[in-house]
PDB file of N, CA and C in Angstrom:
ATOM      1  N   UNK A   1      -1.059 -11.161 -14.335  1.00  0.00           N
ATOM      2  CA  UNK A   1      -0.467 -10.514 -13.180  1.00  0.00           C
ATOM      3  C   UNK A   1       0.668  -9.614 -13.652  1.00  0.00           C
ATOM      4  N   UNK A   2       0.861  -8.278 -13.018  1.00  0.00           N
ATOM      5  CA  UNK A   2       1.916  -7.407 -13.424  1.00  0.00           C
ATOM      6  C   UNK A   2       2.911  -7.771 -12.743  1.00  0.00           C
ATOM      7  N   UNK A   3       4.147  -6.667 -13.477  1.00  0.00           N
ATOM      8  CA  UNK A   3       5.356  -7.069 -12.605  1.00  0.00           C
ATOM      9  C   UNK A   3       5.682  -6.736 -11.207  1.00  0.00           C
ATOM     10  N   UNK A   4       4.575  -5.935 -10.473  1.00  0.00           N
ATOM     11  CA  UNK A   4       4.589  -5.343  -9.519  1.00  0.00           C
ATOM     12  C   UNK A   4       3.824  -4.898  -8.822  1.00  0.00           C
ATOM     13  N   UNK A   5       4.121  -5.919  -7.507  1.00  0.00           N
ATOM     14  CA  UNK A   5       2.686  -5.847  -6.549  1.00  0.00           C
ATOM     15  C   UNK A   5       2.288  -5.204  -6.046  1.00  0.00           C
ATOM     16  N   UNK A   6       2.818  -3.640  -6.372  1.00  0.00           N
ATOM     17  CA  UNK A   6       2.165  -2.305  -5.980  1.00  0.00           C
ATOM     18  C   UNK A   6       1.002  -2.306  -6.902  1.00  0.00           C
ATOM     19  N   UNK A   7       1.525  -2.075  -7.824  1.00  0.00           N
ATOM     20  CA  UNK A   7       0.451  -2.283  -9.218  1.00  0.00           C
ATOM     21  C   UNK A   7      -0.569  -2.818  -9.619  1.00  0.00           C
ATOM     22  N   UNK A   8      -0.733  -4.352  -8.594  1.00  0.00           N
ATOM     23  CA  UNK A   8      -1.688  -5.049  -8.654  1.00  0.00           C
ATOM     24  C   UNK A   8      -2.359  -4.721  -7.374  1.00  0.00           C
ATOM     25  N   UNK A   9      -2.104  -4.311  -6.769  1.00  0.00           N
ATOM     26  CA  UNK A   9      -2.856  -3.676  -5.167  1.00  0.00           C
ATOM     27  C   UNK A   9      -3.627  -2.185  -5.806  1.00  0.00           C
ATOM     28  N   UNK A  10      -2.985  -1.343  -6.491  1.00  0.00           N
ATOM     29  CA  UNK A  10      -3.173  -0.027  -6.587  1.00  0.00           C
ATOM     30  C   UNK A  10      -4.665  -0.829  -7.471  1.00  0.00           C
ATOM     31  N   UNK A  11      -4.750  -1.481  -8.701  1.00  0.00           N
ATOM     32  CA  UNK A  11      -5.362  -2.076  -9.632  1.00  0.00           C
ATOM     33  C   UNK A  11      -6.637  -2.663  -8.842  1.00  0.00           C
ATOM     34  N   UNK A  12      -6.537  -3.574  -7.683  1.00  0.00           N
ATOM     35  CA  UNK A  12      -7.417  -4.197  -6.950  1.00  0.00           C
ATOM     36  C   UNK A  12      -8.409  -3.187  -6.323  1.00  0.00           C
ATOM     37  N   UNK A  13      -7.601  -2.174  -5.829  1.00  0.00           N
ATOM     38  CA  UNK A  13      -8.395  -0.884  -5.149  1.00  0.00           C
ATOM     39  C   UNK A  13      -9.186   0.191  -6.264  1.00  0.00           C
ATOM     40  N   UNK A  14      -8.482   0.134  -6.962  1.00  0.00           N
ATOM     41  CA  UNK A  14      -9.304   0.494  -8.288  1.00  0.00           C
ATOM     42  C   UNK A  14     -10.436   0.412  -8.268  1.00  0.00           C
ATOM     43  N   UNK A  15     -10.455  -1.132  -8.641  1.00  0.00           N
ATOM     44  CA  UNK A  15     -11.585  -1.779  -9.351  1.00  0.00           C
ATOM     45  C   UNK A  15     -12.687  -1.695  -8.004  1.00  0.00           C
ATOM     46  N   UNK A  16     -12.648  -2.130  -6.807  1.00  0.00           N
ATOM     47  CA  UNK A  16     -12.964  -2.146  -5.739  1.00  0.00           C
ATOM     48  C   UNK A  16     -13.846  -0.985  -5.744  1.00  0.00           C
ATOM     49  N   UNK A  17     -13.216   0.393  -5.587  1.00  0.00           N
ATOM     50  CA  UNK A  17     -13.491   1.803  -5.308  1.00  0.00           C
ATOM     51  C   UNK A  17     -14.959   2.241  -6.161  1.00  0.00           C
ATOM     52  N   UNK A  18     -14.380   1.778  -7.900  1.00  0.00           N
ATOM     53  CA  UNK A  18     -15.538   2.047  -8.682  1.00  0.00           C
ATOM     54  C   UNK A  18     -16.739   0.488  -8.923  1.00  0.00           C
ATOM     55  N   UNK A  19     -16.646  -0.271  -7.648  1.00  0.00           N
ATOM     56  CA  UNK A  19     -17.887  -1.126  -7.637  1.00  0.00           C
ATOM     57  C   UNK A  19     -18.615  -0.485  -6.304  1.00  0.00           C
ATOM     58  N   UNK A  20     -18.249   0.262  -5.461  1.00  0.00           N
ATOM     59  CA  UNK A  20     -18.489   0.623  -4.361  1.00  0.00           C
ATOM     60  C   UNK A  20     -19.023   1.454  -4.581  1.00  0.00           C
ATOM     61  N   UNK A  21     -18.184   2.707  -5.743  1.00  0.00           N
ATOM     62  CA  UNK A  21     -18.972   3.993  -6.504  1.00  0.00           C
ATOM     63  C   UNK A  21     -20.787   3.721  -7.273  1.00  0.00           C
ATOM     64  N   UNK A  22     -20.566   2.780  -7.544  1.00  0.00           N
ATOM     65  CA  UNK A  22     -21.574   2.305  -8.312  1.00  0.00           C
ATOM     66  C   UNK A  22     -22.523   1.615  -7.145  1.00  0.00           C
ATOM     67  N   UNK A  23     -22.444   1.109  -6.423  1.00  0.00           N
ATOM     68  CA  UNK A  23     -23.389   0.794  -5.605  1.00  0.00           C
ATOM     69  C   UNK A  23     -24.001   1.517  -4.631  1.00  0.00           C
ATOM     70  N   UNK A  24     -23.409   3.130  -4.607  1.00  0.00           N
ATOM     71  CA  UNK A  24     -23.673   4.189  -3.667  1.00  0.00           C
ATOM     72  C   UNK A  24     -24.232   4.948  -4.506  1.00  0.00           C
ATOM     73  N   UNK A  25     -24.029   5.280  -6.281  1.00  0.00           N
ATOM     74  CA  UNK A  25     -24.674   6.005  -6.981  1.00  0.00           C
ATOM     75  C   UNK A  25     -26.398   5.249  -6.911  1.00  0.00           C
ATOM     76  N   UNK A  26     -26.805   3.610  -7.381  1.00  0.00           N
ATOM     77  CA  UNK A  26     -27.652   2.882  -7.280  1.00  0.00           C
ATOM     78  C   UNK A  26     -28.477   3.566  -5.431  1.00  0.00           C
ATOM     79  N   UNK A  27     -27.878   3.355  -4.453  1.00  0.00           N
ATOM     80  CA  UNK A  27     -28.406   3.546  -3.414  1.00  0.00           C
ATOM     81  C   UNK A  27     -28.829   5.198  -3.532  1.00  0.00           C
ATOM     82  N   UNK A  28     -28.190   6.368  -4.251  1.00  0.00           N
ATOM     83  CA  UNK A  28     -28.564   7.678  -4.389  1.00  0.00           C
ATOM     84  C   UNK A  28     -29.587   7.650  -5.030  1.00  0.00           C
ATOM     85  N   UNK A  29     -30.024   6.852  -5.794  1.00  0.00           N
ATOM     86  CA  UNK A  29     -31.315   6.872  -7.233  1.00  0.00           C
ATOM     87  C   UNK A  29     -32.253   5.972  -7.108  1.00  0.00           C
ATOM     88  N   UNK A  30     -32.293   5.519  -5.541  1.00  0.00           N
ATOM     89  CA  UNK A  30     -33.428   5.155  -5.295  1.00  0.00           C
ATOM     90  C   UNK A  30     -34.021   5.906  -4.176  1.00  0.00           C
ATOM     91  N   UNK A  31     -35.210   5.744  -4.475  1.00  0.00           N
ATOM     92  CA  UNK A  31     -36.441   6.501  -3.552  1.00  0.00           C
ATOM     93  C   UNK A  31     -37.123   5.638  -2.442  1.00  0.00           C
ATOM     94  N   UNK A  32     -36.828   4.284  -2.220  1.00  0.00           N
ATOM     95  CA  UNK A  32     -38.285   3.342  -2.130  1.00  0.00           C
ATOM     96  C   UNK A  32     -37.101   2.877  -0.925  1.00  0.00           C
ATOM     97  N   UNK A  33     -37.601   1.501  -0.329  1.00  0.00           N
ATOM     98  CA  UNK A  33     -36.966   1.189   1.249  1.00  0.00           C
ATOM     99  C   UNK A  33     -35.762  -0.220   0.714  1.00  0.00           C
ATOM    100  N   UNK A  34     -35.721   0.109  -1.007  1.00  0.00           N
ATOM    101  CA  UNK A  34     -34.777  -0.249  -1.288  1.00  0.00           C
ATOM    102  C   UNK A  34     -32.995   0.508  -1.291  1.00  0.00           C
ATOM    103  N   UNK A  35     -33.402   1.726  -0.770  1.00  0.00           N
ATOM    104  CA  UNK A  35     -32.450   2.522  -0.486  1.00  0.00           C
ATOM    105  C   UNK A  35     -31.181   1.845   0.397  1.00  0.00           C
ATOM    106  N   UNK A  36     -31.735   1.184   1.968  1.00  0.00           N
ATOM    107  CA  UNK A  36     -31.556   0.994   2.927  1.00  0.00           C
ATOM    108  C   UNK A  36     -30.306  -0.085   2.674  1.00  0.00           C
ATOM    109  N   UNK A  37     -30.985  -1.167   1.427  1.00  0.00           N
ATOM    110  CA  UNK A  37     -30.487  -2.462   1.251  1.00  0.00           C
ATOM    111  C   UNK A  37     -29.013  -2.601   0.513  1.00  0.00           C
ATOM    112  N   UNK A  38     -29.340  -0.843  -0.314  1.00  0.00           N
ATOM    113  CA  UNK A  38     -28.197  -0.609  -1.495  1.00  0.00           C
ATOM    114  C   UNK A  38     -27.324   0.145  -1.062  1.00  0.00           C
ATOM    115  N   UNK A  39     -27.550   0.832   0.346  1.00  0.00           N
ATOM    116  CA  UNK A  39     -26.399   1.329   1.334  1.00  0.00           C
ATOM    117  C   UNK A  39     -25.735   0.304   1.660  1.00  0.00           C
ATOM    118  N   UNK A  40     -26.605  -0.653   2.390  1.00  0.00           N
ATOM    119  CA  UNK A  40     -25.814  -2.037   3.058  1.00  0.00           C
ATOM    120  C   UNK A  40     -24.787  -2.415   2.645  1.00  0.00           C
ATOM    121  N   UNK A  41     -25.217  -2.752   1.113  1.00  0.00           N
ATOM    122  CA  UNK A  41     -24.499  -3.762  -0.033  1.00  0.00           C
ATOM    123  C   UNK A  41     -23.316  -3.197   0.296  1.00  0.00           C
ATOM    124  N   UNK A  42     -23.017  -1.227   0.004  1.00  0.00           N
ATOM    125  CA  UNK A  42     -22.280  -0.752  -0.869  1.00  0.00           C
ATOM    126  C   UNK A  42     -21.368  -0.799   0.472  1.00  0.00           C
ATOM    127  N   UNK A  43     -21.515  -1.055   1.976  1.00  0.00           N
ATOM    128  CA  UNK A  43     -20.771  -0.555   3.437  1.00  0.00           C
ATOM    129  C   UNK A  43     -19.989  -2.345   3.354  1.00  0.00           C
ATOM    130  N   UNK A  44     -20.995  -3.654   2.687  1.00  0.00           N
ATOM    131  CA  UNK A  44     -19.991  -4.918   2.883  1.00  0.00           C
ATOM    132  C   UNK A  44     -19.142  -4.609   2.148  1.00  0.00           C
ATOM    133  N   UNK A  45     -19.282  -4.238   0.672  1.00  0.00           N
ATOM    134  CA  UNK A  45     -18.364  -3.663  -0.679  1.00  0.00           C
ATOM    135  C   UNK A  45     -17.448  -3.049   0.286  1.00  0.00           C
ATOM    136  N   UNK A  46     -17.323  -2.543   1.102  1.00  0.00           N
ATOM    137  CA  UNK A  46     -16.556  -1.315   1.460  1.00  0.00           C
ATOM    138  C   UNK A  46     -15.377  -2.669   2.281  1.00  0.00           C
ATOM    139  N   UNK A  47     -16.076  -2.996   3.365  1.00  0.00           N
ATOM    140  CA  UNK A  47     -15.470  -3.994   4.556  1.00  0.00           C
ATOM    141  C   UNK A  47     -14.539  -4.853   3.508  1.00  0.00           C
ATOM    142  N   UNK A  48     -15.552  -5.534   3.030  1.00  0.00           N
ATOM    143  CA  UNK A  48     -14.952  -6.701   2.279  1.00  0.00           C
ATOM    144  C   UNK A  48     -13.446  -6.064   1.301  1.00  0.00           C
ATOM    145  N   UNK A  49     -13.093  -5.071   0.901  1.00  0.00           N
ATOM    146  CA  UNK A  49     -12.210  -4.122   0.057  1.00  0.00           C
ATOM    147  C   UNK A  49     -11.476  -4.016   0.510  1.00  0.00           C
ATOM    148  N   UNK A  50     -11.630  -3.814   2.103  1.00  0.00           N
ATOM    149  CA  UNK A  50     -10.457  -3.294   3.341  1.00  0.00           C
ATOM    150  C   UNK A  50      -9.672  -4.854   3.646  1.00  0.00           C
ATOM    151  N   UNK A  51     -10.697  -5.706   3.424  1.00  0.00           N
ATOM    152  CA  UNK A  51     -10.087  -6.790   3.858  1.00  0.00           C
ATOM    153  C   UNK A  51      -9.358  -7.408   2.541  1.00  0.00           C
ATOM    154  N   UNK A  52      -9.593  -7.563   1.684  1.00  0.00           N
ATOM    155  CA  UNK A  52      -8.841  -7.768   0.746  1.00  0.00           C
ATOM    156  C   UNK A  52      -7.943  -6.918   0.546  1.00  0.00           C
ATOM    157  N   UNK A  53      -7.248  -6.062   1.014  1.00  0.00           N
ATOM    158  CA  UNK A  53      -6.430  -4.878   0.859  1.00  0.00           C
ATOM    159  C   UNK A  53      -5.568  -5.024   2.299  1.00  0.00           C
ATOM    160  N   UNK A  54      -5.888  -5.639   2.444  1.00  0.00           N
ATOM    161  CA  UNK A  54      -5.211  -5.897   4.236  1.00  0.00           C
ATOM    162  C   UNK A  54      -4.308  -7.283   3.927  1.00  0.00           C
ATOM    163  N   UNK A  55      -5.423  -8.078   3.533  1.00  0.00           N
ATOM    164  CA  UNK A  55      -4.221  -9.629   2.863  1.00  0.00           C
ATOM    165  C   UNK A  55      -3.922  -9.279   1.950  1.00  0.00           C
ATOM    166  N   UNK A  56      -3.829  -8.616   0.779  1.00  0.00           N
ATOM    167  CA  UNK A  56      -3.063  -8.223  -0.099  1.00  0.00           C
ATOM    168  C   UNK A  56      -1.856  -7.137   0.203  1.00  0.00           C
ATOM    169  N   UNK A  57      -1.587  -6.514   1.379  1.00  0.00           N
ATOM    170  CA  UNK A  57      -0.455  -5.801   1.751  1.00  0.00           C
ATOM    171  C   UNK A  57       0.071  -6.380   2.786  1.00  0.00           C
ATOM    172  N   UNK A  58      -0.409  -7.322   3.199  1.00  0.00           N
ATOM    173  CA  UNK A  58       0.556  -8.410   3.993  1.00  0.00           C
ATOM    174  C   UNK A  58       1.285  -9.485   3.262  1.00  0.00           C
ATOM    175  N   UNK A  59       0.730 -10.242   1.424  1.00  0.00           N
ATOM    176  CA  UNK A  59       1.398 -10.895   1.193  1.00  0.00           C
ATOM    177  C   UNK A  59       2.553  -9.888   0.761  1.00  0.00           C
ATOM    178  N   UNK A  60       2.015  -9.219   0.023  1.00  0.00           N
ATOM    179  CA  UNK A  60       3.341  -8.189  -0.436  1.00  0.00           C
ATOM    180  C   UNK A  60       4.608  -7.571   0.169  1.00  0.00           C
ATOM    181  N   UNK A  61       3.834  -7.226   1.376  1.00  0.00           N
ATOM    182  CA  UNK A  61       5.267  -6.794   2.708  1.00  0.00           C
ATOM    183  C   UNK A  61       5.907  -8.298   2.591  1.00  0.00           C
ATOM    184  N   UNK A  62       5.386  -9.640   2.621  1.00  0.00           N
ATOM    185  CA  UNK A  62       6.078 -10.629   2.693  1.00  0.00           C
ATOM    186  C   UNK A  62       7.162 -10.736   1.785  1.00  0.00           C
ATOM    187  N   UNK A  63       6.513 -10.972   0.647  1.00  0.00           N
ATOM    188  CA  UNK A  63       6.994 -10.999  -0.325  1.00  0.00           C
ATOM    189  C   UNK A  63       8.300 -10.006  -0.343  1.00  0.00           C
ATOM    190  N   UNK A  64       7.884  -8.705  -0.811  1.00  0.00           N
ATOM    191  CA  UNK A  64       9.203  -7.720  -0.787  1.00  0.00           C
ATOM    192  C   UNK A  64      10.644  -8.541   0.562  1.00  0.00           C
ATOM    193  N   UNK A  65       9.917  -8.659   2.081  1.00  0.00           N
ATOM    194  CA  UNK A  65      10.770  -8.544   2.984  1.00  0.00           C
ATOM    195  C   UNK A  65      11.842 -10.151   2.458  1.00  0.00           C
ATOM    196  N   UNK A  66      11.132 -11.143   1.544  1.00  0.00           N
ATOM    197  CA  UNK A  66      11.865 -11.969   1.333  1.00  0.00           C
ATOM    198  C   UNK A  66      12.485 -11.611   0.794  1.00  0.00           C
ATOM    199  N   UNK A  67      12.381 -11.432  -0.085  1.00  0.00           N
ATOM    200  CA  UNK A  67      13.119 -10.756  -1.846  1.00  0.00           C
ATOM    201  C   UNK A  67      14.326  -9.873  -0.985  1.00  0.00           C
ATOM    202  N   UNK A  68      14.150  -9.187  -0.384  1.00  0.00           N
ATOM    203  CA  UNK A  68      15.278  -8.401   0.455  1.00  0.00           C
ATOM    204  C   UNK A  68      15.942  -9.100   1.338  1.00  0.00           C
ATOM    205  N   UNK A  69      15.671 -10.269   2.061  1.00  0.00           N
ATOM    206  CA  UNK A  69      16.911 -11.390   2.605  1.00  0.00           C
ATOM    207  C   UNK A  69      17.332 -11.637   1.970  1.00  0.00           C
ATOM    208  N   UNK A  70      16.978 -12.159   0.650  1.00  0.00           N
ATOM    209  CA  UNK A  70      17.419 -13.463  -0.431  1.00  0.00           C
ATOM    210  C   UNK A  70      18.885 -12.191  -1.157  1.00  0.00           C
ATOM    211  N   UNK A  71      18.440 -10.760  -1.652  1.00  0.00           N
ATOM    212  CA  UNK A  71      19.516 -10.309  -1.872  1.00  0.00           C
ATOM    213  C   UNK A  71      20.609 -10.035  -1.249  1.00  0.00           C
ATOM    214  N   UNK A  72      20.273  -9.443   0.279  1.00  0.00           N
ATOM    215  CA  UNK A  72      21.227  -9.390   1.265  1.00  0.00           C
ATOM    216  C   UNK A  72      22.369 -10.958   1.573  1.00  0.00           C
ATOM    217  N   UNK A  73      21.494 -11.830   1.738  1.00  0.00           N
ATOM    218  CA  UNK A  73      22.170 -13.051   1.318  1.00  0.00           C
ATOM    219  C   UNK A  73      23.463 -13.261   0.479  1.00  0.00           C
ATOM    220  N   UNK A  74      22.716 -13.051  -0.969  1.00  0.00           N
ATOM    221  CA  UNK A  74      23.238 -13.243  -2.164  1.00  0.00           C
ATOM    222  C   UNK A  74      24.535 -11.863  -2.217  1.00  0.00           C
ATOM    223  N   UNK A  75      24.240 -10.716  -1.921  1.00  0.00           N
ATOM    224  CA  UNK A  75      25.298 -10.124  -1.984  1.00  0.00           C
ATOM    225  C   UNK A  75      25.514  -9.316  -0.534  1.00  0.00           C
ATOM    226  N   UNK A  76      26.048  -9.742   0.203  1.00  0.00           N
ATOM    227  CA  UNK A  76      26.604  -8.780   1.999  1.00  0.00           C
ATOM    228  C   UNK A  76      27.328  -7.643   1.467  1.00  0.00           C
ATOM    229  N   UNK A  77      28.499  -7.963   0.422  1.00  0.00           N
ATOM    230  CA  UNK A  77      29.762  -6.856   0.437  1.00  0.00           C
ATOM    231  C   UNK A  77      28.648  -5.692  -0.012  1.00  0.00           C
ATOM    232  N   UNK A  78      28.302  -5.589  -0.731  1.00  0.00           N
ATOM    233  CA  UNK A  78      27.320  -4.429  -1.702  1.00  0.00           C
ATOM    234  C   UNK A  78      26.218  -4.227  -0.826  1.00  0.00           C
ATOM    235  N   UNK A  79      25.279  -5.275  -0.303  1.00  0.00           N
ATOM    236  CA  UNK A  79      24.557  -4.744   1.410  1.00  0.00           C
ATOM    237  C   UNK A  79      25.276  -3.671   1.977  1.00  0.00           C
ATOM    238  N   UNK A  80      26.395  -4.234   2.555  1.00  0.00           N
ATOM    239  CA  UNK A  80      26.817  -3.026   3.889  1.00  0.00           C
ATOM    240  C   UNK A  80      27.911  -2.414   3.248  1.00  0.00           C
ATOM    241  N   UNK A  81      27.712  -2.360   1.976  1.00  0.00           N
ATOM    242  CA  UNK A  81      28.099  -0.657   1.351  1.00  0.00           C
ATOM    243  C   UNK A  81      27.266   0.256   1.852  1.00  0.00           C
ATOM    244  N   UNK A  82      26.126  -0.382   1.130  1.00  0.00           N
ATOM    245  CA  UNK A  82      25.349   0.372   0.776  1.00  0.00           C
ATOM    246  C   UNK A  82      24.447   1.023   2.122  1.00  0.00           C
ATOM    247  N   UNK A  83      24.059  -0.111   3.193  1.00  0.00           N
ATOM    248  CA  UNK A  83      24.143   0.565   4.758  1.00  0.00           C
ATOM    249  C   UNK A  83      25.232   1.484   5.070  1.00  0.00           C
ATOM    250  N   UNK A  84      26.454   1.075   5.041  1.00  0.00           N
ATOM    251  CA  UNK A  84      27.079   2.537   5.449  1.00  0.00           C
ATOM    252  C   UNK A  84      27.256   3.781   4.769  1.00  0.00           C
ATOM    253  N   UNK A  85      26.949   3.832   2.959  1.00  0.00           N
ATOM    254  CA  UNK A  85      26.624   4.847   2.731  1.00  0.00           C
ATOM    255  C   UNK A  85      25.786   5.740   2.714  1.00  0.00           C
ATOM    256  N   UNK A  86      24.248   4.565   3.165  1.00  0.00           N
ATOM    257  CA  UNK A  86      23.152   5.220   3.919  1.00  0.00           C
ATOM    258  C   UNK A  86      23.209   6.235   4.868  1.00  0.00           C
ATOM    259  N   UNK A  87      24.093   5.022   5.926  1.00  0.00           N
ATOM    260  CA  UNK A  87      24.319   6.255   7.243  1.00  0.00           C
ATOM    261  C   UNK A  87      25.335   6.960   7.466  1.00  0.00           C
ATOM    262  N   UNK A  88      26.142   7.275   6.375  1.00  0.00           N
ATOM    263  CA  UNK A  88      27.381   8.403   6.417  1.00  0.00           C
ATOM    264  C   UNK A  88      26.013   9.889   5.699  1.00  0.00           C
ATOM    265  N   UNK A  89      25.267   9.656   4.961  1.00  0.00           N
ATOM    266  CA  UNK A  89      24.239  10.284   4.161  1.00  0.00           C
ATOM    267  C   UNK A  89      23.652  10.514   5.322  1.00  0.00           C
ATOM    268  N   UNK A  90      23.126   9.576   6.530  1.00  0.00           N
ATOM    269  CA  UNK A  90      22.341  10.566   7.565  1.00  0.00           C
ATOM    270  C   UNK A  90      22.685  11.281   8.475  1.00  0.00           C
ATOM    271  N   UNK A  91      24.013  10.828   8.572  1.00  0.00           N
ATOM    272  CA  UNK A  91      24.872  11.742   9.451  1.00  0.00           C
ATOM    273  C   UNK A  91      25.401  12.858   9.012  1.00  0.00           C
ATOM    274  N   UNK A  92      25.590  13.009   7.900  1.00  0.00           N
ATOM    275  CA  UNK A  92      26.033  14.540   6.850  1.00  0.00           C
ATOM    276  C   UNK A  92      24.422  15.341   7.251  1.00  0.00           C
ATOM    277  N   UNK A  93      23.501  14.960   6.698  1.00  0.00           N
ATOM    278  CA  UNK A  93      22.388  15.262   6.954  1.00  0.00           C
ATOM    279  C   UNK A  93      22.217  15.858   8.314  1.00  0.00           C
ATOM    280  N   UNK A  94      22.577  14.630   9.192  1.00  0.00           N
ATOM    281  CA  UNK A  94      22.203  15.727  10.791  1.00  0.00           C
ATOM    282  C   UNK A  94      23.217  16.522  11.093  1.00  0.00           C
ATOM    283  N   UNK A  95      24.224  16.508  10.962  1.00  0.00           N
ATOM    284  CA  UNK A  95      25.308  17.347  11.188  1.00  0.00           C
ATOM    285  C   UNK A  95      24.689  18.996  10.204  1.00  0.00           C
ATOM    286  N   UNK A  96      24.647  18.739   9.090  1.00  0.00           N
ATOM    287  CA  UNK A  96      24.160  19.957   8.391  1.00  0.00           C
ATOM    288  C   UNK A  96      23.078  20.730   9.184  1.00  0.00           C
ATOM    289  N   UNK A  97      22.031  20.174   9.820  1.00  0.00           N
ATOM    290  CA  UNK A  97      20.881  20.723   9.893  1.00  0.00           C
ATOM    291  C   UNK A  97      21.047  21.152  11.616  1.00  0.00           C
ATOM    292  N   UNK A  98      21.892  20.495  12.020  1.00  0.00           N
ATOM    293  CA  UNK A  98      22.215  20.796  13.519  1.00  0.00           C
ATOM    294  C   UNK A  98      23.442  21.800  13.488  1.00  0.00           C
ATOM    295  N   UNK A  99      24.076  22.624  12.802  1.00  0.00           N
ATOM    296  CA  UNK A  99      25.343  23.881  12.416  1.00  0.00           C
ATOM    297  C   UNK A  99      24.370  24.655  12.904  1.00  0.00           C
ATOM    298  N   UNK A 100      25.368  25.108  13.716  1.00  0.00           N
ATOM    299  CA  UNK A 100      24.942  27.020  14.269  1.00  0.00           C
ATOM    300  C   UNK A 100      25.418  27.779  13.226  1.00  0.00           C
ATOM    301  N   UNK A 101      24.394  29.018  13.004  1.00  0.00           N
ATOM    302  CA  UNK A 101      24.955  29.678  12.182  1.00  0.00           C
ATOM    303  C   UNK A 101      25.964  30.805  12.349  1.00  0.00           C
ATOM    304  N   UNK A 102      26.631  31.147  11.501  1.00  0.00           N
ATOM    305  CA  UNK A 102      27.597  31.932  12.136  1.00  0.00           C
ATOM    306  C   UNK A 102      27.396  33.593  11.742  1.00  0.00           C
TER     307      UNK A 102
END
């Protein structure tokens, strides 16, 4: 497992994409009413991908959203620095973009 569960999602879809590729090339290179069966395969390949990609970006949102209490926790003062230097940054921001020009 990598250090990062983007990485292992991006990796899962990967692998996923080019078994799906391969079962749609197989369904292109046939002629016979085995065609029908090697579409099928390649549309569960497909479902089944989405769904594993669906629980795999739900444990991860989990995951991350813990990991982000547990620091907020662990450090507040450096948290709501860092929130209010967020939103002094979005307010410079809207103020800039909302100036009449002169």
């Amino acid at each position: 497992m990598s250090n990062s569960p983007a990485a292992d999602v991006r990796k899962d879809v990967e692998t996923t994409l080019e078994d799906v590729a391969r079962l749609l090339r197989q369904a292109a290179e046939t002629v016979t009413g085995d065609a029908e069966a090697a579409i099928g395969k390649a549309a569960t390949e497909v479902a089944q991908a989405a769904e594993r990609l669906r629980k795999s970006a739900l444990a991860t949102a989990k995951d991350v959203a813990s990991s982000a209490s547990h620091e907020v926790k662990e450090h507040p003062i450096a948290t709501l620095t860092a929130a209010i230097a967020a939103a002094a940054t979005l307010v410079g921001i809207i103020a800039a973009t909302h100036r009449k020009p002169t």
